[in-house]
N, C-alpha and C. Protein backbone atom coordinates (compact mmCIF):
# COMPACT_ATOMS: atom_id res chain seq x y z
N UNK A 1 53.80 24.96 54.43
CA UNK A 1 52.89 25.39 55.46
C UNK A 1 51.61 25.92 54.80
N UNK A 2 50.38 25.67 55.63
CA UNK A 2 49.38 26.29 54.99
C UNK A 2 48.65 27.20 55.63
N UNK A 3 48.19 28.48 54.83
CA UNK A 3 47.29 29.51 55.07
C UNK A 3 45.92 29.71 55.33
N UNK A 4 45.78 29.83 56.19
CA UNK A 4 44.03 30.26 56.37
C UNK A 4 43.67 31.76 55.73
N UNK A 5 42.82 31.69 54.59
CA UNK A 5 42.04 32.72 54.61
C UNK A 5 40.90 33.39 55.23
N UNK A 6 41.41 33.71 56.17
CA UNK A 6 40.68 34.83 57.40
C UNK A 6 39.34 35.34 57.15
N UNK A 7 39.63 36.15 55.26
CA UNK A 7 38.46 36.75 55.09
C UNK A 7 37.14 35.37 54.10
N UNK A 8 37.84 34.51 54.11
CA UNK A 8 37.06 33.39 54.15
C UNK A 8 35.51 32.98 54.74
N UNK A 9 34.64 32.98 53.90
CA UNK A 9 33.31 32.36 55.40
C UNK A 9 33.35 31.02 55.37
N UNK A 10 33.13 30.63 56.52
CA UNK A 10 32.71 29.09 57.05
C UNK A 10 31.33 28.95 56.07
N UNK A 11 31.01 27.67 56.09
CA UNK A 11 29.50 27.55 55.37
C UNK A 11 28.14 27.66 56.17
N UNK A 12 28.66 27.48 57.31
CA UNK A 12 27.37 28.28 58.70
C UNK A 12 27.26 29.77 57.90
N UNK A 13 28.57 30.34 58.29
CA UNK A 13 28.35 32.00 58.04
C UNK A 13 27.97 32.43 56.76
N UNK A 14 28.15 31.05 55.47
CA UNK A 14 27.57 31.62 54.05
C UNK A 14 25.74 31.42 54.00
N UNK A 15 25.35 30.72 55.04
CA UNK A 15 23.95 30.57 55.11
C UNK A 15 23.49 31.27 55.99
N UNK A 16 24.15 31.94 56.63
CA UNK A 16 23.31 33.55 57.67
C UNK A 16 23.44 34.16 56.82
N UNK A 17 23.94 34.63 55.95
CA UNK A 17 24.08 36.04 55.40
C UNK A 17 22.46 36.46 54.04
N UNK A 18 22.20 37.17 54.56
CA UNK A 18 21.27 38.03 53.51
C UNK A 18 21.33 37.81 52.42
N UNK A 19 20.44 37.11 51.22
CA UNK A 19 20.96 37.63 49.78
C UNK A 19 20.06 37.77 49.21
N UNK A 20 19.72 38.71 47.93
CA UNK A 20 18.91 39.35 47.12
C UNK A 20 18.45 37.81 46.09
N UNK A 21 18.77 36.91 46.08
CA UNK A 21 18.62 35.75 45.31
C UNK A 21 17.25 35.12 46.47
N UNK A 22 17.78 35.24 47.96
CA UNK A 22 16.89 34.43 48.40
C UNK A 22 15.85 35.06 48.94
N UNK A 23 15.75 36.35 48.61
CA UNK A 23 14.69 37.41 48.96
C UNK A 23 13.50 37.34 47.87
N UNK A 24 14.45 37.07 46.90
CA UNK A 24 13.46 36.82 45.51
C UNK A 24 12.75 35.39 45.13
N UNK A 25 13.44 34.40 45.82
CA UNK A 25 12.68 33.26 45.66
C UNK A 25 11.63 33.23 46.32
N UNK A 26 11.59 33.63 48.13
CA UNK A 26 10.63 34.36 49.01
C UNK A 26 9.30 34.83 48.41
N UNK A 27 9.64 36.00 47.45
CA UNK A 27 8.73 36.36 46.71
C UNK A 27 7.95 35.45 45.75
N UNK A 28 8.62 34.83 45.05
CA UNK A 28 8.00 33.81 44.30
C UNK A 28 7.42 32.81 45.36
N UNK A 29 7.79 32.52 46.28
CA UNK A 29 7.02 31.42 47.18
C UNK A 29 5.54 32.14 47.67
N UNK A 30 5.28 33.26 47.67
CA UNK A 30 4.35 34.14 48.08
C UNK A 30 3.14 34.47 46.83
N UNK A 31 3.56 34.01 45.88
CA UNK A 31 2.84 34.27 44.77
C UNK A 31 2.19 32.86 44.15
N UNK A 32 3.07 31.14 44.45
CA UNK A 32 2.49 30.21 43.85
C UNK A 32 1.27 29.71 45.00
N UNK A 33 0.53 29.27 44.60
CA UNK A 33 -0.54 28.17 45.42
C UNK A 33 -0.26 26.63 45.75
N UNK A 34 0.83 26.76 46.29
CA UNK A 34 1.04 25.21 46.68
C UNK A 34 0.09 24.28 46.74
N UNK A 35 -0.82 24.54 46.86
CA UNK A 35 -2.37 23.45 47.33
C UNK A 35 -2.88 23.06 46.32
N UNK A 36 -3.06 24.01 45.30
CA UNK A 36 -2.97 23.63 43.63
C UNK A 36 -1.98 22.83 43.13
N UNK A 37 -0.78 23.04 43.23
CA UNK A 37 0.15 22.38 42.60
C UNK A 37 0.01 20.82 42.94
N UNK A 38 -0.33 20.92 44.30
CA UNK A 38 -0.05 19.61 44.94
C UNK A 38 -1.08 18.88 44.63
N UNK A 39 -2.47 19.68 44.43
CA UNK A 39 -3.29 18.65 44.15
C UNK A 39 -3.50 17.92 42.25
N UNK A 40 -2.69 18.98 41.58
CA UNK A 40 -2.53 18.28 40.33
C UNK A 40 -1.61 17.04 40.18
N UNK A 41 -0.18 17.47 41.17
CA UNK A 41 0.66 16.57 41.05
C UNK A 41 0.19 15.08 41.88
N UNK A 42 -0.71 15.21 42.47
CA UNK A 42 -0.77 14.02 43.52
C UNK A 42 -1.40 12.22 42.91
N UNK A 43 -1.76 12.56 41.91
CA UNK A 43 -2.39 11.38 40.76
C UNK A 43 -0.66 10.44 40.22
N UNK A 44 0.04 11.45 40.43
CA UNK A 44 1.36 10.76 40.26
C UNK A 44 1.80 9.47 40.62
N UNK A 45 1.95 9.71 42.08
CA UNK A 45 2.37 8.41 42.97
C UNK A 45 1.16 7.77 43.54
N UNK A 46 0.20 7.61 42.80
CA UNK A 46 -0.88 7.65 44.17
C UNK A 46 -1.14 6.15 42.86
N UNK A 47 -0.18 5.14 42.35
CA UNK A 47 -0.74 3.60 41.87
C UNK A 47 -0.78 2.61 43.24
N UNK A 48 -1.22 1.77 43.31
CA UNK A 48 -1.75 0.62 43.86
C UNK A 48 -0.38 -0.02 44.39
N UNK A 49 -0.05 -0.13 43.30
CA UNK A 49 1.68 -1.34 43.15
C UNK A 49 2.87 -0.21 42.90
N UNK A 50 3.63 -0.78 43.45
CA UNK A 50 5.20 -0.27 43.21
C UNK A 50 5.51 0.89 44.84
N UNK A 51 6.38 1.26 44.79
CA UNK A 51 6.79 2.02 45.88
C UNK A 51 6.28 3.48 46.34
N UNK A 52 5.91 3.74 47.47
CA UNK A 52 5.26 5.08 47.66
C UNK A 52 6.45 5.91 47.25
N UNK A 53 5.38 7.25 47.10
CA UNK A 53 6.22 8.36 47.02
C UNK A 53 6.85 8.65 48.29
């Protein structure tokens, strides 16, 4: 027979929960310039031939 662990979270309930990991990435998202980044990276995909980005 098999057991459910009760005090178990579902993976819904592991992605509500609060964590100091994703508070801190937050922070770092608040500090880069996406618009910069994007406009260095954008020479990348941007050839003539072959498949879009």
């Amino acid at each position: 027979m098999a057991w459910k662990n009760l005090k178990q979270r579902s993976l819904a309930e592991s992605m509500l929960i609060e964590h100091d990991a994703l508070k801190e990435l937050d922070d770092v998202h608040e500090l880069i310039t996406w618009s910069r980044i994007e406009t260095l990276l954008s020479d990348i995909h941007s050839k003539p031939k072959g498949k879009k980005a």
